[in-house]
Protein backbone atom coordinates (compact mmCIF):
# COMPACT_ATOMS: atom_id res chain seq x y z
CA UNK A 1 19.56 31.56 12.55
CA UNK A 2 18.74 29.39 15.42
CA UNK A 3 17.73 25.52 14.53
CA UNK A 4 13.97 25.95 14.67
CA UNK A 5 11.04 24.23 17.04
CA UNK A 6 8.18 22.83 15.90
CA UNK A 7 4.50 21.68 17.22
CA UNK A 8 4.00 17.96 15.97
CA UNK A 9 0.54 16.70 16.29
CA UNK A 10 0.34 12.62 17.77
CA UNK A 11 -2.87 12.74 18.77
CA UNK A 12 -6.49 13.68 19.87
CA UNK A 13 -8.46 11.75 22.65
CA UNK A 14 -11.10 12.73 24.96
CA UNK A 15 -8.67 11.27 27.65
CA UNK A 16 -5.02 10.49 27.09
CA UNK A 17 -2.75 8.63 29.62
CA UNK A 18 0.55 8.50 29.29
CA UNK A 19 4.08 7.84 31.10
CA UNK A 20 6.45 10.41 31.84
CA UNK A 21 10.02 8.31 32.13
CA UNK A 22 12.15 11.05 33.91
CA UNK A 23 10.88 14.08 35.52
CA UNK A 24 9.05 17.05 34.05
CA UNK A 25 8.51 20.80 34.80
CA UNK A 26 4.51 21.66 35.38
CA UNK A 27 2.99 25.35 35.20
CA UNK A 28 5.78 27.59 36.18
CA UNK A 29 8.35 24.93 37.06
CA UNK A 30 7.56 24.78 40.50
CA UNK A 31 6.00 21.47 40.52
CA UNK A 32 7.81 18.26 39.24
CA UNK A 33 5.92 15.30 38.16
CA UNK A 34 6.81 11.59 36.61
CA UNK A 35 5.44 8.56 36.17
CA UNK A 36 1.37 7.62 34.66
CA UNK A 37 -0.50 10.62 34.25
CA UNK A 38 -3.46 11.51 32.40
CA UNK A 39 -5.04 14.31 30.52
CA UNK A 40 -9.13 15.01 30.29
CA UNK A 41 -11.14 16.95 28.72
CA UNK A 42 -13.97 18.51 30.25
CA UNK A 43 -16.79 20.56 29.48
CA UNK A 44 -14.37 23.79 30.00
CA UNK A 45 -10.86 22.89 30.61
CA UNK A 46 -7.96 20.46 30.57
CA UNK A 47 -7.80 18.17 33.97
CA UNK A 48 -4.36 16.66 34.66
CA UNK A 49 -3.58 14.07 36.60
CA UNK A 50 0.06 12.79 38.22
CA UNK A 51 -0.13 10.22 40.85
CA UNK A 52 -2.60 11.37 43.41
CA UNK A 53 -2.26 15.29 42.60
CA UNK A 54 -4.98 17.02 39.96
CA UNK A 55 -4.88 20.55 38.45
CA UNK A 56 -7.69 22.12 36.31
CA UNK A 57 -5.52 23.79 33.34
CA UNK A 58 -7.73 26.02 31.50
CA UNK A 59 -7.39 25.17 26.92
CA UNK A 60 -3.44 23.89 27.47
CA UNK A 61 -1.21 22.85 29.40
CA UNK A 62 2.78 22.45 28.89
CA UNK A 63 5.66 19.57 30.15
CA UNK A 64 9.23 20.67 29.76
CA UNK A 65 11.60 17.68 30.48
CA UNK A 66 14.14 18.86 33.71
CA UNK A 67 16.81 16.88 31.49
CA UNK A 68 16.29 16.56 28.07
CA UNK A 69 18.80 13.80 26.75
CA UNK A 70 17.27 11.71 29.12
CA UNK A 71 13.38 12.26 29.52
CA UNK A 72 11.10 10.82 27.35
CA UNK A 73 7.46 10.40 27.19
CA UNK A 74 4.99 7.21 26.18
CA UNK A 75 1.74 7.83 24.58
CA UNK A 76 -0.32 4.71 23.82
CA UNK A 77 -2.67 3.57 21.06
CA UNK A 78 -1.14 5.87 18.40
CA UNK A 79 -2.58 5.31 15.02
CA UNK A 80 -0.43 4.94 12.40
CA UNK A 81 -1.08 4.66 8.91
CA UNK A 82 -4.65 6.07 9.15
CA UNK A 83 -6.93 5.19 6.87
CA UNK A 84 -4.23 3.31 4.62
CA UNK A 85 -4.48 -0.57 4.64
CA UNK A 86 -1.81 -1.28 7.21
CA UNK A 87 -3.81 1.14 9.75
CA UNK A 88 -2.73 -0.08 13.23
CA UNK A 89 -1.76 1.56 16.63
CA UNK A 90 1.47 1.88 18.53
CA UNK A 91 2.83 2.78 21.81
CA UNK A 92 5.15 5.64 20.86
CA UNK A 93 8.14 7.40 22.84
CA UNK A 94 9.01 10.53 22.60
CA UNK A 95 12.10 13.09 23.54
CA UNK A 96 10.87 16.93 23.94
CA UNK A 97 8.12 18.83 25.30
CA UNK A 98 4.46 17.82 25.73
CA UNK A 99 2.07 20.02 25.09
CA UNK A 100 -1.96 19.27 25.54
CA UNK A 101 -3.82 21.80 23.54
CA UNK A 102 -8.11 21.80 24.11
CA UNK A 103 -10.23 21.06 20.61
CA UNK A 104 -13.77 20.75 20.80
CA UNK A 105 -14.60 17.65 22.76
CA UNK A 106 -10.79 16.19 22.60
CA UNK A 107 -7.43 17.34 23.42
CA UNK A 108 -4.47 17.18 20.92
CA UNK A 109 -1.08 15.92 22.56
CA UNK A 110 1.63 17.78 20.65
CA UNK A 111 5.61 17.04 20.89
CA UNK A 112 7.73 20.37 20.32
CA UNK A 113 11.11 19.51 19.35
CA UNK A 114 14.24 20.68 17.30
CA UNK A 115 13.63 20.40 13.73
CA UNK A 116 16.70 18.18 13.75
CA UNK A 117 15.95 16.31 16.35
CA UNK A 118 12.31 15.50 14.71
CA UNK A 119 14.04 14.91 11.04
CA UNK A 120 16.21 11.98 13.25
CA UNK A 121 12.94 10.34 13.85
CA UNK A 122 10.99 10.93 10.18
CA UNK A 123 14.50 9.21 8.60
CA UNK A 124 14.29 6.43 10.37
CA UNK A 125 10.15 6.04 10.49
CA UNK A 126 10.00 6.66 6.52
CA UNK A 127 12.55 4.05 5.47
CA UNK A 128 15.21 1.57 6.56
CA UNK A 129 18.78 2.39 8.44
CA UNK A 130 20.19 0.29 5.51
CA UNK A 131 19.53 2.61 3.18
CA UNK A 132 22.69 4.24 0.68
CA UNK A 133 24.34 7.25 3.02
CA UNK A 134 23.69 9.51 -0.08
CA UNK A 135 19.77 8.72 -0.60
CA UNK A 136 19.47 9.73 3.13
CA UNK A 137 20.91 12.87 2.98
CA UNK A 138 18.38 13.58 -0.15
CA UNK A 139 15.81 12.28 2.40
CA UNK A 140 16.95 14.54 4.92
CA UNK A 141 17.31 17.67 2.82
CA UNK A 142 13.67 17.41 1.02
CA UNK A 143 11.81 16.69 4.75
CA UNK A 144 13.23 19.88 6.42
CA UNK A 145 12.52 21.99 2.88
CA UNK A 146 8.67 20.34 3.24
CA UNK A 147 8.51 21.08 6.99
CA UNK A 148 9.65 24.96 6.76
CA UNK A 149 7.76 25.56 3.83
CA UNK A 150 4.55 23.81 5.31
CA UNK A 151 5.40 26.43 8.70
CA UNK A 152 5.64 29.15 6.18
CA UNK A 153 2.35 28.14 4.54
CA UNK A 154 0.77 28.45 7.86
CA UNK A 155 1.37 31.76 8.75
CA UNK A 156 0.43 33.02 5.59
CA UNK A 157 -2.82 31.18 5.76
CA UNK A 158 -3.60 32.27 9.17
CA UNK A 159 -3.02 36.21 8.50
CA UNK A 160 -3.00 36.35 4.58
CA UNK A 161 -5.59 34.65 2.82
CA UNK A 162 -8.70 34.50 3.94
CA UNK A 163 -10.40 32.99 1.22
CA UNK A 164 -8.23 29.60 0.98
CA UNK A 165 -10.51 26.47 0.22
CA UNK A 166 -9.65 22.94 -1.05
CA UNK A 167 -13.34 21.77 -1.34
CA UNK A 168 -15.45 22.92 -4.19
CA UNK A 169 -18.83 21.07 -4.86
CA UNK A 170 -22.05 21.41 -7.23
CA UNK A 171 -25.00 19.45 -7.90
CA UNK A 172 -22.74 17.29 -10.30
CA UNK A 173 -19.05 17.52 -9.41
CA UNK A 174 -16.81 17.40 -6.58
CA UNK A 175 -13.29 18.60 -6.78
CA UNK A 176 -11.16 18.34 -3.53
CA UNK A 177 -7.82 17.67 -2.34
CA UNK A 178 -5.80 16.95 1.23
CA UNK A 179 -3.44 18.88 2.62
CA UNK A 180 -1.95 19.91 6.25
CA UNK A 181 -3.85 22.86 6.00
CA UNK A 182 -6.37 21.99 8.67
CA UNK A 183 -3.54 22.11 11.43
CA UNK A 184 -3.89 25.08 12.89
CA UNK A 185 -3.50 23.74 16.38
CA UNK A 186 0.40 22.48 15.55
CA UNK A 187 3.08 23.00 12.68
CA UNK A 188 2.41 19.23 11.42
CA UNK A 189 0.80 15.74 11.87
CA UNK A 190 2.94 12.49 12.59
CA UNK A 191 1.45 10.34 10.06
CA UNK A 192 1.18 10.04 6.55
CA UNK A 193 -0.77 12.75 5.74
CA UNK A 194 2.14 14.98 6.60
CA UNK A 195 5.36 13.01 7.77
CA UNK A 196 5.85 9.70 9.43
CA UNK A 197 7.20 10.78 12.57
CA UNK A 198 7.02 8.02 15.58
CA UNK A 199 9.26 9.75 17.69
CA UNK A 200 12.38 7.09 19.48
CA UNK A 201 10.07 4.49 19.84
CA UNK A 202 12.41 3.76 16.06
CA UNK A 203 15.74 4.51 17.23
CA UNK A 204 17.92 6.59 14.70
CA UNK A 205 20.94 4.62 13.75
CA UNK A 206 24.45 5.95 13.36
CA UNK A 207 24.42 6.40 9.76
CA UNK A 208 20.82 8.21 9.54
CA UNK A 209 22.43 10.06 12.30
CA UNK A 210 25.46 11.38 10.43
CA UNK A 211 22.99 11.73 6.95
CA UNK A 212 20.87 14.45 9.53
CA UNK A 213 24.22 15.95 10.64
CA UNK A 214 25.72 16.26 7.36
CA UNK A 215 23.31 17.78 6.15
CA UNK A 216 21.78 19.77 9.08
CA UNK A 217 20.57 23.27 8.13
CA UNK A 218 20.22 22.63 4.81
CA UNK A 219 16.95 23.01 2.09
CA UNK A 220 15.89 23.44 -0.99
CA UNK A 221 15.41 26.55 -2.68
CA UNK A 222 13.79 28.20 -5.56
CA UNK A 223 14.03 32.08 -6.17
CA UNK A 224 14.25 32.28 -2.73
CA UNK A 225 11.73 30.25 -1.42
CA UNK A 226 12.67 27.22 0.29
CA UNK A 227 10.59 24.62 -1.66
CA UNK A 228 7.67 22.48 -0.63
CA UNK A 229 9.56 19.63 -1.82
CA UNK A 230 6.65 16.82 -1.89
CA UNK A 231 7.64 13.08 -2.20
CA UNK A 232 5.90 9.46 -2.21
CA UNK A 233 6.76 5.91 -2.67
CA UNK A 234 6.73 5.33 -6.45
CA UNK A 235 6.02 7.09 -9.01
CA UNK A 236 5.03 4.58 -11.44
CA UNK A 237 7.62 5.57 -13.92
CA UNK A 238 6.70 9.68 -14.10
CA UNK A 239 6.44 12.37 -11.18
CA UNK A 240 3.02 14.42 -11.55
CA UNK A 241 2.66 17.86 -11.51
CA UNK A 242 2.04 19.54 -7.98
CA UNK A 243 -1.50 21.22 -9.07
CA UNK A 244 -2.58 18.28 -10.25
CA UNK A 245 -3.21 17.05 -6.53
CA UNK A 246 -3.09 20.21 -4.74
CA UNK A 247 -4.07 24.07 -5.24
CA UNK A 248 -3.97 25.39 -8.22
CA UNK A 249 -0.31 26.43 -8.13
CA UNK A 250 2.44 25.81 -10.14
CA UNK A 251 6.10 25.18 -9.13
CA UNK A 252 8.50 24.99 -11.60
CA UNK A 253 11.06 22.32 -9.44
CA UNK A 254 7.68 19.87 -9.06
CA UNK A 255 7.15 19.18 -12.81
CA UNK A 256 6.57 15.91 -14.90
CA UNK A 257 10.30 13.90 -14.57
CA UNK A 258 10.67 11.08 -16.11
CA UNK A 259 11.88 8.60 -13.32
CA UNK A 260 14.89 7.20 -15.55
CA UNK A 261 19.12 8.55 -15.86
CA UNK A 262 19.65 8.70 -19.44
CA UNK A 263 17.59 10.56 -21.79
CA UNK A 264 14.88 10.77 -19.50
CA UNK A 265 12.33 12.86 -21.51
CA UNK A 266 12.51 10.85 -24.70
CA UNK A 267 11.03 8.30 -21.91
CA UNK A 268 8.06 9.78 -21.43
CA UNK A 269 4.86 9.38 -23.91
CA UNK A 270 2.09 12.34 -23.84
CA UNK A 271 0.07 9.91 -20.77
CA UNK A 272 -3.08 12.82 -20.81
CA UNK A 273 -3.98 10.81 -23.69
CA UNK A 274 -6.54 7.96 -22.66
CA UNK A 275 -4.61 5.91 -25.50
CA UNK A 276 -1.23 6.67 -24.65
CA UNK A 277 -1.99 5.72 -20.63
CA UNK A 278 -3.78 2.69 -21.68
CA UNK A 279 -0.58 0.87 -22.88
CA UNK A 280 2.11 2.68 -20.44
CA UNK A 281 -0.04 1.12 -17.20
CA UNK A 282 -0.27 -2.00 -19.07
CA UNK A 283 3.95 -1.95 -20.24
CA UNK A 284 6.75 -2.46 -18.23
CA UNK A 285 8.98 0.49 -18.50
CA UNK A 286 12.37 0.52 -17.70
CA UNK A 287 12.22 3.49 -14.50
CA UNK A 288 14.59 3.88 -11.69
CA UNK A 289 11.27 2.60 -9.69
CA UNK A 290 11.16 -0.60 -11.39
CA UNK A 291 13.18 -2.85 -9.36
CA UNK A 292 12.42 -6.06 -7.47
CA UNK A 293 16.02 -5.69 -6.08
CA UNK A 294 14.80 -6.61 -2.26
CA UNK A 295 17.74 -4.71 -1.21
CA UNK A 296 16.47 -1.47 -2.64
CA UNK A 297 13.18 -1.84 -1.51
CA UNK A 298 14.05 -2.61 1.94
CA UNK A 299 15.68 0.76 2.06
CA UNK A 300 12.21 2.46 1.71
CA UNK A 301 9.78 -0.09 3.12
CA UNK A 302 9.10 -0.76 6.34
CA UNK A 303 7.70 -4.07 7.65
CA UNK A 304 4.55 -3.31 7.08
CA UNK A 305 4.93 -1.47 3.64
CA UNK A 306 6.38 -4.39 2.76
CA UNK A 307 3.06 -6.47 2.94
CA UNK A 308 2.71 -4.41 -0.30
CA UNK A 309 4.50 -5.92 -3.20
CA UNK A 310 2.63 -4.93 -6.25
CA UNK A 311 3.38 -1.37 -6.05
CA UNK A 312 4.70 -0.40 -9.51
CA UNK A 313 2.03 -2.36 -11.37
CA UNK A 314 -1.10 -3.29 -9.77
CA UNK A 315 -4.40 -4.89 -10.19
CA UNK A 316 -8.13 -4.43 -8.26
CA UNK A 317 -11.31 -6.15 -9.27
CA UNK A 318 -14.72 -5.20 -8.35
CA UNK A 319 -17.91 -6.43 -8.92
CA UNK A 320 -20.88 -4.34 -10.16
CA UNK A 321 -22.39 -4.58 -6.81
CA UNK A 322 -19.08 -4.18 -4.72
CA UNK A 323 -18.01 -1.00 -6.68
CA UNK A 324 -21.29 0.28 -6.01
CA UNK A 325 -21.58 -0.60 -1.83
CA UNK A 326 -18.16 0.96 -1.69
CA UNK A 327 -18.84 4.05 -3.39
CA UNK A 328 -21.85 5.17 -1.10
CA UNK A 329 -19.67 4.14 1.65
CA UNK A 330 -16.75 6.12 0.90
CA UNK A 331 -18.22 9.01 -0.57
CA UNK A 332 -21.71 9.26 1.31
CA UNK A 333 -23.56 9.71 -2.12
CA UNK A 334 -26.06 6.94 -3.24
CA UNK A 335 -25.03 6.24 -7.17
CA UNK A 336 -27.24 3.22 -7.71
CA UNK A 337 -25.82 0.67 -9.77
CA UNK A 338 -22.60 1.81 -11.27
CA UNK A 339 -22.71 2.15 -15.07
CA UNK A 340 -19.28 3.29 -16.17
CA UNK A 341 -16.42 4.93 -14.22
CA UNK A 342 -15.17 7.45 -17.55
CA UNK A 343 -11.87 8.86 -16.90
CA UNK A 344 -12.20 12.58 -17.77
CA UNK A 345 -8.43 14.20 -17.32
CA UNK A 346 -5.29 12.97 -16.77
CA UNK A 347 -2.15 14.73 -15.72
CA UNK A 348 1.23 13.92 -17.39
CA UNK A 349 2.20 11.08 -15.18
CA UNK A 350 -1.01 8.99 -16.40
CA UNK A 351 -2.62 9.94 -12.48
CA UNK A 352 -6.17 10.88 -13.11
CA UNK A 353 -7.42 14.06 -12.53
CA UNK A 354 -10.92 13.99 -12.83
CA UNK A 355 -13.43 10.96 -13.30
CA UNK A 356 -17.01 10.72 -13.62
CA UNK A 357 -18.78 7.79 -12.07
CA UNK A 358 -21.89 7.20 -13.96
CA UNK A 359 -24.95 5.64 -11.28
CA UNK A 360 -28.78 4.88 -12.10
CA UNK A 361 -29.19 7.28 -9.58
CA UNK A 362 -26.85 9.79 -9.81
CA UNK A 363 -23.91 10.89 -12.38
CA UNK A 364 -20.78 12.83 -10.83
CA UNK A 365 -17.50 14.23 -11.88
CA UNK A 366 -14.97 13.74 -8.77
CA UNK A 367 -11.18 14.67 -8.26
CA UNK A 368 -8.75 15.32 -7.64
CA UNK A 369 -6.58 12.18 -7.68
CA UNK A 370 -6.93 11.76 -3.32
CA UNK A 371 -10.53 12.17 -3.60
CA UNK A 372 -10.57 9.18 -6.55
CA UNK A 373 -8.27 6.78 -4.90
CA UNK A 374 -10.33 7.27 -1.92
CA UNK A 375 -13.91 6.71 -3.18
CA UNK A 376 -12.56 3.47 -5.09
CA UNK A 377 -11.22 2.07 -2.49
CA UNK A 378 -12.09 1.16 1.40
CA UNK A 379 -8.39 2.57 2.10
CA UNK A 380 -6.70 4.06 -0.51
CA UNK A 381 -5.63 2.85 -4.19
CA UNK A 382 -2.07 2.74 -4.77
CA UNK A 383 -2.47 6.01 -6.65
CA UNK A 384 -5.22 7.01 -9.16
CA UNK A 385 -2.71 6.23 -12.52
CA UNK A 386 -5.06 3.85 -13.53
CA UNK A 387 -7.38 2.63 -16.43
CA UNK A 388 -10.56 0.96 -16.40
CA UNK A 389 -11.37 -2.68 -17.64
CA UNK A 390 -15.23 -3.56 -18.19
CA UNK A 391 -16.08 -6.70 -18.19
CA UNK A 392 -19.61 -8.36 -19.01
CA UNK A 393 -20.76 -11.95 -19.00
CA UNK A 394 -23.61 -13.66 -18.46
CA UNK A 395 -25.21 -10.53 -16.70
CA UNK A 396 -22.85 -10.37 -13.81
CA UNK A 397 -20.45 -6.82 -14.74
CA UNK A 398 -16.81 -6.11 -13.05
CA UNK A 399 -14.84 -3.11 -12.90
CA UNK A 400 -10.90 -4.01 -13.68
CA UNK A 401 -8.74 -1.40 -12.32
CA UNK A 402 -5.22 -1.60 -13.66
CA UNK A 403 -2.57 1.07 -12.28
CA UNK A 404 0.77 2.05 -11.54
CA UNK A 405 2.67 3.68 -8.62
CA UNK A 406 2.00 4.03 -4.88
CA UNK A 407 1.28 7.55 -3.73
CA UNK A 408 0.55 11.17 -5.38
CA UNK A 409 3.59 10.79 -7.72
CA UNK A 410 4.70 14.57 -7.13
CA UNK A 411 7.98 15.22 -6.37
CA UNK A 412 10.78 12.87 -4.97
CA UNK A 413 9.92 8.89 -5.86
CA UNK A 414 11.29 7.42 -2.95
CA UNK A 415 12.32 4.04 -4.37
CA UNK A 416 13.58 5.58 -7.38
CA UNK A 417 15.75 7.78 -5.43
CA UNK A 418 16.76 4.98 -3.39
CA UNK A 419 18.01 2.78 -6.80
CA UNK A 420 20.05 6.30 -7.81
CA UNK A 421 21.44 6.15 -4.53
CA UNK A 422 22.48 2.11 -5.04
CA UNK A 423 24.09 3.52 -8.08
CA UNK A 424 26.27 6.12 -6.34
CA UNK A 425 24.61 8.83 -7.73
CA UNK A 426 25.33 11.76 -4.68
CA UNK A 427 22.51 13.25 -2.60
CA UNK A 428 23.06 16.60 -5.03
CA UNK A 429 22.04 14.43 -8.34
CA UNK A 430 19.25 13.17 -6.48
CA UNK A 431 17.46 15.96 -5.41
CA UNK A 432 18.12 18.30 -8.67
CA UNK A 433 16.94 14.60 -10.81
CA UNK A 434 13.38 14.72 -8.92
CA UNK A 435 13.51 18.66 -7.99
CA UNK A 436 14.70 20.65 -11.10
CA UNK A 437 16.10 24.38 -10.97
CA UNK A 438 16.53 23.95 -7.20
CA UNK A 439 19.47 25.16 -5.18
CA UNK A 440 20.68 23.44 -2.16
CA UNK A 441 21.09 25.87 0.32
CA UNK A 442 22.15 26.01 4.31
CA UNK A 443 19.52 27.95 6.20
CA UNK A 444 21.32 27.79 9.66
């Protein structure tokens, strides 16, 4: 098998300059252009521009580097981190092909790349160079199982089921959740809601290099399946089941782990129950991803993750008439005055599942846990393992939040993984720790 290309989605503009830093193949390679150009979208094509020269290229047009060790492209203004609290833009460069592709009123640029090539570039945007040789390769392994899985997942969507919906909403409940599933235009996004990939603008280093090498070719695998092996920052002491926060599916290697070496399901208390999750959120347990160790955490944060420091256990206060602004703002439904916030279900990590936010106007059950951690917060919460503090005096009301863990909690805890790794646990332990009844397997 051949290493695989993929379509990686930067971004979508009305008009998008860029620079072209060596020169490129146009149309049928019979035109070579470099330097600032720009892409526009009209009312019924793509117009491209290179110096003085314009061409009117129909839904899409294509750049193939003429050398492509050397050739790179600049895209400006790239968001990063969208929606998330350390939302900010970036000029990006890239290595591969660029691709503009016509959406409604904007265009999408799209890099296609070597899988390899692009995993080089996720490593190195997802964590720090200094991170354990071993924890990389794990890294490396569970990003090329997600992306060929998520490719997989695509084609079957487009020609198998027809029926496939992630929204589902009544008079008195909304139950959603995010996926990649709206990329239909390319295999995969570059930001958070699929993989942080920022192309060379963060240069690989020589050990993430030899971690991608080392490992090249090789995914997880279940029965056969390579497996859509999920991961986020912390868990908060306990993975979460993958239907919890997507479809309705189960996977038997994304289960509830406790996030601890030694006896790790004595760890774990039964956290559906309100009681239970009440004390864990509010304890201190002793997981793989609780660790100040600045070393550790440097491995997985970048600088601007690392303006978060409460991640494990955290703490958000809102007043009666704050919780209730932000509430119509983020979910576009006028509640009133909120009453209560009453958590409903909660999967086995402690993440909640479904809560209902009771309004003087209006009383709804939402979830799942992306659709709660967005409507409670003007970002995102850290994740929705949280329980809810009332407090009352002298007529003014706040809402205490207290939670643990940053992200879905499904799958590979990054900073866990990255303390096994300190502890010279092997990539192998690692990944069949966070992922079990997997096989590691070489694809090509």
């Amino acid at each position: 098998m051949d290493i695989p290309l993929i379509k990686v989605g930067i971004m979508a503009e009305r008009e998008i300059l860029f620079t072209l830093t060596g020169d490129y193949f146009f149309g049928e390679q019979s035109v070579i252009v470099t330097g600032l150009c720009k892409a526009i979208k009209t009312e019924s094509a793509i117009r491209f521009e290179a110096g003085t020269q314009s061409w009117i290229c129909g839904d899409s047009l294509k750049l193939i580097p003429v050398d492509p060790q050397t050739a790179t492209f600049i895209l400006p203004n790239v968001t990063i981190g969208l929606d998330f609290h350390w939302q900010r833009k970036e000029n990006q460069e890239f290595k591969g092909e660029l691709s503009f592709v016509s959406d409604g009123d904007k265009i999408h640029a799209v890099n296609i790349l070597s899988i390899e090539d692009y995993l080089l570039s996720v490593i190195s945007s997802e964590m720090s160079a200094t991170s354990s040789p071993e924890f990389l390769k794990a890294h490396a392994v569970i990003s090329r199982s997600w992306l060929l899985a998520q490719v997989q997942k695509n084609k079957f969507l487009q020609t198998g089921n027809k029926n496939y919906q992630t929204t589902f909403y009544t008079d008195d409940e909304l139950v959603r959740w995010y996926d990649r599933e709206d990329h239909l235009l390319f295999d995969v996004c570059a930001d958070d809601h699929c993989q942080r990939y920022q192309g060379v603008t963060r240069a690989a280093s020589p050990l993430i290099e030899d971690a991608v090498f080392q490992s090249s070719g090789e995914v997880l695998v279940f029965n056969g399946t390579i497996c859509d092996a999920r991961f986020s920052k912390c868990c908060g002491g306990v993975t979460e089941l993958f239907e919890n926060v997507w479809e309705p599916v189960n996977h038997p290697y994304l289960q509830c782990i406790a996030d601890k070496s030694e006896h790790p399901q004595k760890f774990i208390p039964d956290l559906t129950i309100e009681q239970n999750a009440g004390r864990w959120i509010l304890g201190n347990p002793g997981a793989n991803c609780n660790t100040t160790d600045k070393k550790v955490l440097k491995q997985v944060l970048n600088d601007y993750d690392q303006e978060t420091n409460d991640f494990f256990r955290w703490k958000v206060v809102y007043s009666q008439e704050e919780l209730g602004e932000l509430v119509k703002l983020r979910s576009g439904i006028d509640f009133g005055e909120i009453v209560e916030l009453i958590p409903l279900k909660r999967g086995p990590s402690g993440r909640l599942i479904q809560l209902k936010i009771v309004g003087t106007l209006r009383t709804m059950t939402i979830g799942k846990e992306l659709e709660i951690r967005k409507t409670l917060s003007k970002t995102h919460l850290y994740s929705s393992a949280f329980i809810i503090e009332k407090h009352e005096e002298a007529g003014n009301v706040k809402f205490i939040l207290h939670g643990a863990g940053w992200g879905h909690g499904v799958g590979l805890c990054q900073i866990g993984a990255a303390v096994m790794g300190e502890k010279g646990d092997s990539y192998a332990e690692i990944l069949f720790h966070y992922f079990p009844g997997a096989k590691i397997e070489k694809m090509y």
